[in-house]
PDB file of N, CA and C in Angstrom:
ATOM      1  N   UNK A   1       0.819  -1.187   0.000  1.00  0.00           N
ATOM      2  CA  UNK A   1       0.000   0.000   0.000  1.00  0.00           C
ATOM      3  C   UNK A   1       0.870   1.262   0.000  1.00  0.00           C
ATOM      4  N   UNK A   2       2.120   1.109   0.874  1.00  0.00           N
ATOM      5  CA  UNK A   2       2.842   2.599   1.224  1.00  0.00           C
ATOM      6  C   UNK A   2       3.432   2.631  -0.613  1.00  0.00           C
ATOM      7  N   UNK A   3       3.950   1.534  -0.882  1.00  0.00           N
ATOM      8  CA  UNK A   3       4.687   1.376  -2.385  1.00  0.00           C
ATOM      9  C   UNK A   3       3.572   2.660  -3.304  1.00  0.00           C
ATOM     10  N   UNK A   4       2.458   2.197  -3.208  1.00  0.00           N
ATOM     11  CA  UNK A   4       1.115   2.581  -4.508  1.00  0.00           C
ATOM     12  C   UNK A   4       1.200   3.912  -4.009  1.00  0.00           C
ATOM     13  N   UNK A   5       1.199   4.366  -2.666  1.00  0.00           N
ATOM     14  CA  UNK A   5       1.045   5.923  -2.678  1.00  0.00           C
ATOM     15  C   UNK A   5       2.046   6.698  -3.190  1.00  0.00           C
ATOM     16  N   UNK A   6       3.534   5.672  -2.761  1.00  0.00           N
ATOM     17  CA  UNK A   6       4.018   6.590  -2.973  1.00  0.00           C
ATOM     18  C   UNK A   6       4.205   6.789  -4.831  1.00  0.00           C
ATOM     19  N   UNK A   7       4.038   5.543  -5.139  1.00  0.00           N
ATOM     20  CA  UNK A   7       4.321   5.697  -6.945  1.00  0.00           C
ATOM     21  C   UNK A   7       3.136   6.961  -7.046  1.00  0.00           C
ATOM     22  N   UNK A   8       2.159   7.138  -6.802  1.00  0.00           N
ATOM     23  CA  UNK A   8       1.292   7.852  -7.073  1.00  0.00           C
ATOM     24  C   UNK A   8       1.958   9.190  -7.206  1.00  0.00           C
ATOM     25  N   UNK A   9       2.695   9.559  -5.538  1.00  0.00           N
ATOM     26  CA  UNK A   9       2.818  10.690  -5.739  1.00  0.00           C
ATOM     27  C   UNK A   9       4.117  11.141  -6.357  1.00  0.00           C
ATOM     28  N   UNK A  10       4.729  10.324  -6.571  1.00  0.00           N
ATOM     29  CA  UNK A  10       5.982  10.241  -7.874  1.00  0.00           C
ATOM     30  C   UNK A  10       5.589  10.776  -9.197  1.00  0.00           C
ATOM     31  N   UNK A  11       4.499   9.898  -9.651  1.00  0.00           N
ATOM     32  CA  UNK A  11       4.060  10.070 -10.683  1.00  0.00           C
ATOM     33  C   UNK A  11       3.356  11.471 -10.722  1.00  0.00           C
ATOM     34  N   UNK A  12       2.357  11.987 -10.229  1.00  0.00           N
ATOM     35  CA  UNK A  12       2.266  13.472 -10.249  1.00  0.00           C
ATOM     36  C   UNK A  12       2.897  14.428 -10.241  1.00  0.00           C
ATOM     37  N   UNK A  13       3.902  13.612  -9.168  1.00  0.00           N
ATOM     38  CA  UNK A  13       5.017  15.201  -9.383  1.00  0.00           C
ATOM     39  C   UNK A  13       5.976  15.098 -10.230  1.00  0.00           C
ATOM     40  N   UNK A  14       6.191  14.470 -11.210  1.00  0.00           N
ATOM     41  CA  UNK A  14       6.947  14.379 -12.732  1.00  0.00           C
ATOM     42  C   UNK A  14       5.698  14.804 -14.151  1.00  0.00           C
ATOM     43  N   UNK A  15       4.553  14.526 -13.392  1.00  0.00           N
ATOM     44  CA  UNK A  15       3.590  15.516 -14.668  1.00  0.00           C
ATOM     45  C   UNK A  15       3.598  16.679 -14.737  1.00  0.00           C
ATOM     46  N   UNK A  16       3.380  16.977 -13.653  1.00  0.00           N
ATOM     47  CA  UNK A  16       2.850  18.396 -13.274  1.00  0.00           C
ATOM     48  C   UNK A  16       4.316  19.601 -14.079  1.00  0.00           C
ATOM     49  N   UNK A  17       3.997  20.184 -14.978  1.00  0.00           N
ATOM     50  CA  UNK A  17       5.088  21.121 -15.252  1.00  0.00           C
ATOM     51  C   UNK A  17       4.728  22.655 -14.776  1.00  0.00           C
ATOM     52  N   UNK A  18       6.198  22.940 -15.236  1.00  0.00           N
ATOM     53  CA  UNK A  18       6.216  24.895 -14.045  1.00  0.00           C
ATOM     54  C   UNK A  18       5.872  25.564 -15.536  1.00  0.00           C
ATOM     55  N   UNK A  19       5.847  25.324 -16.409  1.00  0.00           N
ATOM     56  CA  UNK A  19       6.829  25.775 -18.270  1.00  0.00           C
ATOM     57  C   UNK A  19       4.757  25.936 -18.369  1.00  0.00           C
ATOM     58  N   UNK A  20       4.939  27.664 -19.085  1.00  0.00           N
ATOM     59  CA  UNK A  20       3.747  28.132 -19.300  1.00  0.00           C
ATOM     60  C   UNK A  20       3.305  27.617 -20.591  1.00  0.00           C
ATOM     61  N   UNK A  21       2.260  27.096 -21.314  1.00  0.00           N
ATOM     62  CA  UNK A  21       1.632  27.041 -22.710  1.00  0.00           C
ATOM     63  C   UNK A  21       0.467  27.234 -22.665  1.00  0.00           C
ATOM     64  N   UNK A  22       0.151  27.655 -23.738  1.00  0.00           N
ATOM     65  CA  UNK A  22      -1.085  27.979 -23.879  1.00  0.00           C
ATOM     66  C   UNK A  22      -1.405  27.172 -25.641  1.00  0.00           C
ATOM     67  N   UNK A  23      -3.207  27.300 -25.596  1.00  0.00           N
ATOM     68  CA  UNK A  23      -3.456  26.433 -26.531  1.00  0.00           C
ATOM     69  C   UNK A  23      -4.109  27.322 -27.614  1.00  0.00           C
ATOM     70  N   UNK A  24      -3.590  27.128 -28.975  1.00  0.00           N
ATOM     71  CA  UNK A  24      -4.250  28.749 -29.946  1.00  0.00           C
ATOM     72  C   UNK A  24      -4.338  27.845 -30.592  1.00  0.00           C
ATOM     73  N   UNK A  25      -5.504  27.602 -31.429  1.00  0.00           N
ATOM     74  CA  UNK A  25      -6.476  26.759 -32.729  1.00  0.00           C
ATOM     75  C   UNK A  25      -5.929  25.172 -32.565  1.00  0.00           C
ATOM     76  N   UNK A  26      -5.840  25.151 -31.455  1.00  0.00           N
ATOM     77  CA  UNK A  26      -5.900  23.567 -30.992  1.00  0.00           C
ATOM     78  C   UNK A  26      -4.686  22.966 -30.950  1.00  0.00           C
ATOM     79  N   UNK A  27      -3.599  24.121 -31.393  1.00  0.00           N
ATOM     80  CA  UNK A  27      -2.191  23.561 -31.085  1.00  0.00           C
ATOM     81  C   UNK A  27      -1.400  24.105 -29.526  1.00  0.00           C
ATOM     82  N   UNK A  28      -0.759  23.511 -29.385  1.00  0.00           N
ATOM     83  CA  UNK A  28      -0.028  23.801 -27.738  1.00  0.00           C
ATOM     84  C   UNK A  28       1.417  25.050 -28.248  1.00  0.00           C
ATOM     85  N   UNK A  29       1.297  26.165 -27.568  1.00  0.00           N
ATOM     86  CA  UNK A  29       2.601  27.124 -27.715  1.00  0.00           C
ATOM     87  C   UNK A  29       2.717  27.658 -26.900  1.00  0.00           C
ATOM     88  N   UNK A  30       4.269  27.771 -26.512  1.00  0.00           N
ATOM     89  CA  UNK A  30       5.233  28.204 -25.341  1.00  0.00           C
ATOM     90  C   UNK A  30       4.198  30.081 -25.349  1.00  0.00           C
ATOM     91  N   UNK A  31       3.909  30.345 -24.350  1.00  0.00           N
ATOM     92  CA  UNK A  31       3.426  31.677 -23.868  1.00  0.00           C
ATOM     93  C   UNK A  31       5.265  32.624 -24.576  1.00  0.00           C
ATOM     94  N   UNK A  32       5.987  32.493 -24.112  1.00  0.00           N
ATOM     95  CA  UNK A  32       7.123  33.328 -24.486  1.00  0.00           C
ATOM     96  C   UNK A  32       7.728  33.788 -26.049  1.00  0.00           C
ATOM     97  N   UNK A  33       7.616  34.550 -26.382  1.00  0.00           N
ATOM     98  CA  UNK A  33       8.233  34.459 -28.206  1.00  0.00           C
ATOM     99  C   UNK A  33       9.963  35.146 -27.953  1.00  0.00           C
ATOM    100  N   UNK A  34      10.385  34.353 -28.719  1.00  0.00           N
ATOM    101  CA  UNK A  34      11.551  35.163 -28.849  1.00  0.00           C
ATOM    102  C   UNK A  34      11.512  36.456 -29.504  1.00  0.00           C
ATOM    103  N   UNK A  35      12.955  37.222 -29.811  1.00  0.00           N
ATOM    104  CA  UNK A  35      12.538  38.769 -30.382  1.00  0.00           C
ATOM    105  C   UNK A  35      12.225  38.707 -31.387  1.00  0.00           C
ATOM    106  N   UNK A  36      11.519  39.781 -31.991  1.00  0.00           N
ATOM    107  CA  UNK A  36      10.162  40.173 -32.732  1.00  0.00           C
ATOM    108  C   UNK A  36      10.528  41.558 -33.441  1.00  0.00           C
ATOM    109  N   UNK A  37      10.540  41.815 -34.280  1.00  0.00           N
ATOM    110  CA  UNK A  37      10.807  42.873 -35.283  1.00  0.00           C
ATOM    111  C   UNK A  37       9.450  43.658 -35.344  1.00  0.00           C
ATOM    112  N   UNK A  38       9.459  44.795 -35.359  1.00  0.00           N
ATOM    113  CA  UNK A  38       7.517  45.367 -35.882  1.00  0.00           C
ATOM    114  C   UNK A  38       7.998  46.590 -35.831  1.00  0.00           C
ATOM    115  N   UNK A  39       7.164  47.349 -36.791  1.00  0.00           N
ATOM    116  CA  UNK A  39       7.113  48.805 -36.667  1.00  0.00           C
ATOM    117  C   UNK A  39       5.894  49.045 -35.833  1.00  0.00           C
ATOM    118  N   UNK A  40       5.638  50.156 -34.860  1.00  0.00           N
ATOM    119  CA  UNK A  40       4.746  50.961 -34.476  1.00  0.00           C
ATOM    120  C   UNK A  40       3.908  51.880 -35.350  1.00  0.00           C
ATOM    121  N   UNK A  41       2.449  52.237 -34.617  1.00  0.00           N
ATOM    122  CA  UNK A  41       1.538  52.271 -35.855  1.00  0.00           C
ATOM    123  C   UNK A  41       0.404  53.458 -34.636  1.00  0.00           C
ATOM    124  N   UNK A  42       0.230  54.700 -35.193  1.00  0.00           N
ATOM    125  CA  UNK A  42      -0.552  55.437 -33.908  1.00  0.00           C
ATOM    126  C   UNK A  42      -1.783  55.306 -35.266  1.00  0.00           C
ATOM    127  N   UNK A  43      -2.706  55.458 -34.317  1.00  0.00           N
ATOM    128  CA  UNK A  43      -3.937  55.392 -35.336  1.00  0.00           C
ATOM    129  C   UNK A  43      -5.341  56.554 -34.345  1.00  0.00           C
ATOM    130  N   UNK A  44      -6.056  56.655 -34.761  1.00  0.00           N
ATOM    131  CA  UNK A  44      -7.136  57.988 -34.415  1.00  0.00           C
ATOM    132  C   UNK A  44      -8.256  57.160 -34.047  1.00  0.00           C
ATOM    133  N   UNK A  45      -8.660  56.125 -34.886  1.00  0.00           N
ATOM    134  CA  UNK A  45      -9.483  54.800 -35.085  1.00  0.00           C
ATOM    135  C   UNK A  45      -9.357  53.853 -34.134  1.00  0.00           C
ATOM    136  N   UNK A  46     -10.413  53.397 -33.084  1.00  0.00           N
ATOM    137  CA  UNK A  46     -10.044  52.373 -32.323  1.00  0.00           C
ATOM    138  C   UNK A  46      -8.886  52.095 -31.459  1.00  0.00           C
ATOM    139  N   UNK A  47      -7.984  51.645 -32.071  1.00  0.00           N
ATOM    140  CA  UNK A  47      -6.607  51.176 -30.737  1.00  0.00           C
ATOM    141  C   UNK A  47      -5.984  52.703 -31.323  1.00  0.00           C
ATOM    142  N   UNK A  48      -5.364  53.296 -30.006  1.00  0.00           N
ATOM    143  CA  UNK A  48      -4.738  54.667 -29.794  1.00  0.00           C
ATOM    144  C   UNK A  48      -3.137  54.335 -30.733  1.00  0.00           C
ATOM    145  N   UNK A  49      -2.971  52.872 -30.440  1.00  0.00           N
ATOM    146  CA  UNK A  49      -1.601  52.908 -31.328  1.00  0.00           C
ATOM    147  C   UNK A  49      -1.559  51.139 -31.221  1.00  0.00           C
ATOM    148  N   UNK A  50      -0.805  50.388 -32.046  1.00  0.00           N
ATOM    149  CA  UNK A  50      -0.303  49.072 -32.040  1.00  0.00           C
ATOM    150  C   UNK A  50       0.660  48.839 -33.047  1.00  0.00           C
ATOM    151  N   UNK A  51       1.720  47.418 -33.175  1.00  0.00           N
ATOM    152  CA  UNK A  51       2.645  47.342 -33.752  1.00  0.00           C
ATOM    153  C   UNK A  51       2.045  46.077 -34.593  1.00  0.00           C
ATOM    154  N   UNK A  52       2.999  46.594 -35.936  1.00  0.00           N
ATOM    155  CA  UNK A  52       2.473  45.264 -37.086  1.00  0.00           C
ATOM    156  C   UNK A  52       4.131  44.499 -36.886  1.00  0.00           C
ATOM    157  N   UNK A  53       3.867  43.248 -36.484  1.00  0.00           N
ATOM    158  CA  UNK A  53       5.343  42.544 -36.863  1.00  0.00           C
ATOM    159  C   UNK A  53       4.831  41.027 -37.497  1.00  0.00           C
ATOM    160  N   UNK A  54       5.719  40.530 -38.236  1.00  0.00           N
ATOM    161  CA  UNK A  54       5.876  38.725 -38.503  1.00  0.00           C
ATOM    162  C   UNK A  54       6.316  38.149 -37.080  1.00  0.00           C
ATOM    163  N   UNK A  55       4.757  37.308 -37.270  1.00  0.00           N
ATOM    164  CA  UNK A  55       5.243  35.890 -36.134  1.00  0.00           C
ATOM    165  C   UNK A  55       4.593  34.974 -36.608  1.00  0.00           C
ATOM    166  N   UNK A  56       5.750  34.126 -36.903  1.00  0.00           N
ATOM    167  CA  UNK A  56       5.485  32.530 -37.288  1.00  0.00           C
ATOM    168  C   UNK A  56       4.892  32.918 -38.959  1.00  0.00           C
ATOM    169  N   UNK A  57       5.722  33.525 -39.051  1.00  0.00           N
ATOM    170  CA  UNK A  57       5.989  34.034 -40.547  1.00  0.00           C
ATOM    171  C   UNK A  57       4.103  34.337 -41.061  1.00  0.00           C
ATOM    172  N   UNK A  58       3.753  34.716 -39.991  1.00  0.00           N
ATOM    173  CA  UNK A  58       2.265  35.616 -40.709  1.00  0.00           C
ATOM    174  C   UNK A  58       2.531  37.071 -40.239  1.00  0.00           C
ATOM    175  N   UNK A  59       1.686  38.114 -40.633  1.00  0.00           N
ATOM    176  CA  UNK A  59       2.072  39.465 -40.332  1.00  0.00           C
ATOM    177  C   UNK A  59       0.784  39.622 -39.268  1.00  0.00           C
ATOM    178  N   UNK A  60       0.914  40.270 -38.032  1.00  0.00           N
ATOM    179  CA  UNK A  60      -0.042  40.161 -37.076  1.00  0.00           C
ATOM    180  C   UNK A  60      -0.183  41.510 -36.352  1.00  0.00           C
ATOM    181  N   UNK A  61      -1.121  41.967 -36.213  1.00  0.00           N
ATOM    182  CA  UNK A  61      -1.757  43.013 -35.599  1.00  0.00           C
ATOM    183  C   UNK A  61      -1.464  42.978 -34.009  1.00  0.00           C
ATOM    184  N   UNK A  62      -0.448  43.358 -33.267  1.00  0.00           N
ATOM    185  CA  UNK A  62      -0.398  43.527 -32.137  1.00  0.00           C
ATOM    186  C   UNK A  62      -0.817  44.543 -31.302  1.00  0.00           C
ATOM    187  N   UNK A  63      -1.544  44.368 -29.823  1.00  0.00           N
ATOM    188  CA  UNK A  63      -1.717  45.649 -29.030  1.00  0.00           C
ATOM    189  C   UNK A  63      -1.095  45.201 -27.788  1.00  0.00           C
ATOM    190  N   UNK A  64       0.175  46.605 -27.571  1.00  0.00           N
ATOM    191  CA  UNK A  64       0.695  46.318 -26.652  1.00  0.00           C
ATOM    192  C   UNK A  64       0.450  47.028 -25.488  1.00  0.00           C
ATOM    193  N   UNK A  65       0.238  46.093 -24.400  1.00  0.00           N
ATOM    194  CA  UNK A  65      -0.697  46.983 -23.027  1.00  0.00           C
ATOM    195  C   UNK A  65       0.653  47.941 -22.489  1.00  0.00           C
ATOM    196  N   UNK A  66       1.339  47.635 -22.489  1.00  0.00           N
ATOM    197  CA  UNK A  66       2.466  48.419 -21.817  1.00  0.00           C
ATOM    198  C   UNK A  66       3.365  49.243 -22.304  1.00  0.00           C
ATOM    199  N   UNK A  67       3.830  49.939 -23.683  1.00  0.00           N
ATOM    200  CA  UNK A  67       4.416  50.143 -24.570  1.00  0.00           C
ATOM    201  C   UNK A  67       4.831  51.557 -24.260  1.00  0.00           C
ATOM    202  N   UNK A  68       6.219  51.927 -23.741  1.00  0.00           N
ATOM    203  CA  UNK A  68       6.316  52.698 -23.200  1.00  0.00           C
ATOM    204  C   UNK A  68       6.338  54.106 -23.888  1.00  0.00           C
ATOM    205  N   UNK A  69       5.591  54.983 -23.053  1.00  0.00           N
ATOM    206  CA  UNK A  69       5.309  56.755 -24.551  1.00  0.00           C
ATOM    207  C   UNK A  69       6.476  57.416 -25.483  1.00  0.00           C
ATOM    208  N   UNK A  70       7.706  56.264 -24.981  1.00  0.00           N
ATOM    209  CA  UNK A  70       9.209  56.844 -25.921  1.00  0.00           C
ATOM    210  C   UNK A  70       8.974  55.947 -27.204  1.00  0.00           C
ATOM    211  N   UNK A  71       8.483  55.063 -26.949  1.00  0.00           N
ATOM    212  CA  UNK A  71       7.881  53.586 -28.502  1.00  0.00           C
ATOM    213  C   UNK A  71       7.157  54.404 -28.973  1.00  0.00           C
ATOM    214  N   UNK A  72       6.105  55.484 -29.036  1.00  0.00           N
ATOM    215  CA  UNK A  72       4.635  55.571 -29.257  1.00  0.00           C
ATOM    216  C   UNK A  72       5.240  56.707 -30.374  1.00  0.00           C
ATOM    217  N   UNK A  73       6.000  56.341 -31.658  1.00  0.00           N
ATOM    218  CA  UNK A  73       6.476  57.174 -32.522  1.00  0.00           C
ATOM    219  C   UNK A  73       5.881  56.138 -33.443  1.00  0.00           C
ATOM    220  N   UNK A  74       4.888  57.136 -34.683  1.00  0.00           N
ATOM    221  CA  UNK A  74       4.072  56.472 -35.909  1.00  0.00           C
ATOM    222  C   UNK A  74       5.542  56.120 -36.748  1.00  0.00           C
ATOM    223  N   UNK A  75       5.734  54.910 -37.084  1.00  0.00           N
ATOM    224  CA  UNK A  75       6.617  54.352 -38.347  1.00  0.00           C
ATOM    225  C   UNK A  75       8.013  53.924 -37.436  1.00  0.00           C
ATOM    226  N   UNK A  76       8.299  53.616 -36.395  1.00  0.00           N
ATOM    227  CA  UNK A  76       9.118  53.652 -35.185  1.00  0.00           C
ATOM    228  C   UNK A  76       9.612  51.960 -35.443  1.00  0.00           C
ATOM    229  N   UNK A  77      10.690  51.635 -35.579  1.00  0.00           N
ATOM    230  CA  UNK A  77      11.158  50.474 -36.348  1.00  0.00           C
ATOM    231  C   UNK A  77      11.713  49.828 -34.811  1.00  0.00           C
ATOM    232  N   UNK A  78      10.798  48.333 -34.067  1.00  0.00           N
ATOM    233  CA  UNK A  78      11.267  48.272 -33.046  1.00  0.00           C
ATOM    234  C   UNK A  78      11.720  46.483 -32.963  1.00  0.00           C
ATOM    235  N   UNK A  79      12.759  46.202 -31.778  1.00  0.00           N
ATOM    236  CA  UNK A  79      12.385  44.925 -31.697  1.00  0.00           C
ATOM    237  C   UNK A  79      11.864  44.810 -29.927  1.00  0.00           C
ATOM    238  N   UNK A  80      11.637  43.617 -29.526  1.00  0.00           N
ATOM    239  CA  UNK A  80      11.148  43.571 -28.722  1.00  0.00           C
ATOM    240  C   UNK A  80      10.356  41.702 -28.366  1.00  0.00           C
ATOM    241  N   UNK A  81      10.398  41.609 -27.257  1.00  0.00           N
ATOM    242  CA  UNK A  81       9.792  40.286 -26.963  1.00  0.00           C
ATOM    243  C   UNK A  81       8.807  40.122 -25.774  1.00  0.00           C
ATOM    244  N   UNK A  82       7.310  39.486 -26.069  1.00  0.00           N
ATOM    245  CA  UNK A  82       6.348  39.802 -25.673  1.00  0.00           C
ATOM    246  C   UNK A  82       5.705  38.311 -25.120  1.00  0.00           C
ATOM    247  N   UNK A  83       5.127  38.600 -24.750  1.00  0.00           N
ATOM    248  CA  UNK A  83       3.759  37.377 -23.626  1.00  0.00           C
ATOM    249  C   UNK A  83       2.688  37.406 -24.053  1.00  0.00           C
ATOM    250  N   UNK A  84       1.611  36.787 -24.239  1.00  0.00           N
ATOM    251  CA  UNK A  84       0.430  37.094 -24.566  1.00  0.00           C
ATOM    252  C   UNK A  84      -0.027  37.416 -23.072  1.00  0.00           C
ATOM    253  N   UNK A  85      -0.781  38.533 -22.831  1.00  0.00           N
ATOM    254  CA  UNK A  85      -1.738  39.204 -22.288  1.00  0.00           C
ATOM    255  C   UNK A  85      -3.379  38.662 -21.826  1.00  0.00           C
ATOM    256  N   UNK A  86      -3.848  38.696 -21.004  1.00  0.00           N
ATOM    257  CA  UNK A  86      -5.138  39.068 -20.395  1.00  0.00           C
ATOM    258  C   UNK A  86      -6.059  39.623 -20.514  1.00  0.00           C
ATOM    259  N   UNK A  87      -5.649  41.117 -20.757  1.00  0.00           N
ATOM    260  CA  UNK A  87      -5.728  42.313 -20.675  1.00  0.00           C
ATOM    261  C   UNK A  87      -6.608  42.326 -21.987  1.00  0.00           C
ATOM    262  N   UNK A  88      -8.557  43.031 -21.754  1.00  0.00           N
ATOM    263  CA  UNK A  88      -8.979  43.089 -23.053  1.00  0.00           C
ATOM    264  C   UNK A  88      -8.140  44.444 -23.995  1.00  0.00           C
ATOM    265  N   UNK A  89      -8.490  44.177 -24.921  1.00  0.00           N
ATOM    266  CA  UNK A  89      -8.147  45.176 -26.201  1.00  0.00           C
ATOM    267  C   UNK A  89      -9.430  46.692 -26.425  1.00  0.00           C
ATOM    268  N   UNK A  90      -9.020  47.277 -26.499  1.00  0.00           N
ATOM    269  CA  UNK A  90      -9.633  48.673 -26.545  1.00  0.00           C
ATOM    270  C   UNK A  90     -11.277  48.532 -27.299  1.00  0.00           C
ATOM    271  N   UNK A  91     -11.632  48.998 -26.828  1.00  0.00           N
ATOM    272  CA  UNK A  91     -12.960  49.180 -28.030  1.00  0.00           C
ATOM    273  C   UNK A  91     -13.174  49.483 -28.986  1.00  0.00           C
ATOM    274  N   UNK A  92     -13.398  48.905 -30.049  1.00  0.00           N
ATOM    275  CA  UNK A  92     -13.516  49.034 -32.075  1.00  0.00           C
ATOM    276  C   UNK A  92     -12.044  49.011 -32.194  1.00  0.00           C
ATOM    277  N   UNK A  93     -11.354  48.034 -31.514  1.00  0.00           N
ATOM    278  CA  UNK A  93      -9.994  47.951 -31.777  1.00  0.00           C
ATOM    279  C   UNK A  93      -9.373  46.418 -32.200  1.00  0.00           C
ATOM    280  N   UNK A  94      -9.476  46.300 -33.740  1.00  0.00           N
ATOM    281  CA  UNK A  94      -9.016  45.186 -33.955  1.00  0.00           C
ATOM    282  C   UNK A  94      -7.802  44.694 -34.206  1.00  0.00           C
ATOM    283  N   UNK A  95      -7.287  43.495 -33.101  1.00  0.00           N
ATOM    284  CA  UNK A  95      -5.954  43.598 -33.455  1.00  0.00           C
ATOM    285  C   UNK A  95      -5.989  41.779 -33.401  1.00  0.00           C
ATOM    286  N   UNK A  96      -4.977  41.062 -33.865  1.00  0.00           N
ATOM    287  CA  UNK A  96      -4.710  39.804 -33.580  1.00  0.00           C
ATOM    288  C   UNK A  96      -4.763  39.360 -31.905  1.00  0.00           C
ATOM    289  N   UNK A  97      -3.709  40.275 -31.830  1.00  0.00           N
ATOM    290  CA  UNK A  97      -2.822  39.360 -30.070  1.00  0.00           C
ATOM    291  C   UNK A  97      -2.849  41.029 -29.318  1.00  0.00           C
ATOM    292  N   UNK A  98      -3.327  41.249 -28.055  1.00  0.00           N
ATOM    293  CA  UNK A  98      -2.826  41.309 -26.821  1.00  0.00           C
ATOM    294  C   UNK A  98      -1.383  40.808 -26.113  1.00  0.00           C
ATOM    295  N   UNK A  99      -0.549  41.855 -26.067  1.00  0.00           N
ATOM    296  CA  UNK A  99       0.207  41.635 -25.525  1.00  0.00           C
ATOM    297  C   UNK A  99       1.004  42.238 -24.739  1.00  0.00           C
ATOM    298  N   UNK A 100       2.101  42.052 -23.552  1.00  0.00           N
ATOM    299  CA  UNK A 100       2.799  42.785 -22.731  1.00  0.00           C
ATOM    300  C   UNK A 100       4.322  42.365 -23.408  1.00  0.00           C
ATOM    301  N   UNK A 101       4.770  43.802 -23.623  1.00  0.00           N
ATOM    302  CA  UNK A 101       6.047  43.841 -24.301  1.00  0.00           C
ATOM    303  C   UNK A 101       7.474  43.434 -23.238  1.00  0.00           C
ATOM    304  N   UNK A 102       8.428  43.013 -23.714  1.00  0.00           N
ATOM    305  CA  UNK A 102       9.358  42.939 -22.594  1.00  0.00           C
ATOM    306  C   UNK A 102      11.057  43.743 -23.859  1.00  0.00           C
ATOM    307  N   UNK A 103      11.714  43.963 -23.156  1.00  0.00           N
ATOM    308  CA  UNK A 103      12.962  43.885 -23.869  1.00  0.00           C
ATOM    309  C   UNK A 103      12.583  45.062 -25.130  1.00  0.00           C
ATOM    310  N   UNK A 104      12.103  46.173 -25.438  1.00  0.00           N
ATOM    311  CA  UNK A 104      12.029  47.280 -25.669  1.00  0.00           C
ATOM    312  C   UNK A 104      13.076  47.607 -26.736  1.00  0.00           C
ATOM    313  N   UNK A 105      13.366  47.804 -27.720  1.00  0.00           N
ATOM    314  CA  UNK A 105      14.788  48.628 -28.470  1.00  0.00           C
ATOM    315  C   UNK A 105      14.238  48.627 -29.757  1.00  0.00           C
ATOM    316  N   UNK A 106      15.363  50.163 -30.437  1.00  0.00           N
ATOM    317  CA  UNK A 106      15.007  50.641 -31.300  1.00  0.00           C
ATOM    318  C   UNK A 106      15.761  49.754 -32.508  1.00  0.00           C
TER     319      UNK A 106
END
């Protein structure tokens, strides 16, 4: 009996992972992207500003919740590496991904 518990709790604690993913159109992906190329984009319309970059070689509409007011230059050539977000997206603001930027440069 002590054997079965303890395989039990062996076995759970080798499933259980710390490593974030999340699940987008039914496939499993690491929450983290490496760096990310995009220009910045201020707009009047809906989102106050967001960045267009390639990820996973599609071109994607990003809104970044945190993007600091020195980024917030229209045509602003940046890289940067981001998380997907929580955080809803602005109103009449269509963008792909929500996200919190990390690692900032021009």
């Amino acid at each position: 009996m002590k054997t079965l518990i303890l395989f039990s709790v062996l076995i759970c604690s080798i499933s259980c992972s710390s490593q974030k993913e999340i699940v987008e159109n039914g496939t499993k992906k690491s929450e983290t992207v490496q760096i990310v190329k995009g220009t910045v984009h201020l707009s009047g319309e809906g989102c106050p500003f967001y960045i267009t970059a390639k990820v996973d070689g599609q071109l994607m509409k990003l809104y970044p919740v945190n993007l600091e007011d020195s980024f917030k230059i229209d045509g602003l050539k940046i890289k940067f590496s981001y998380n997907l977000s929580r955080a809803m997206q602005p109103e009449n603001c269509q963008v792909d991904k929500v996200i919190s930027v990390e690692k900032v440069s021009k």
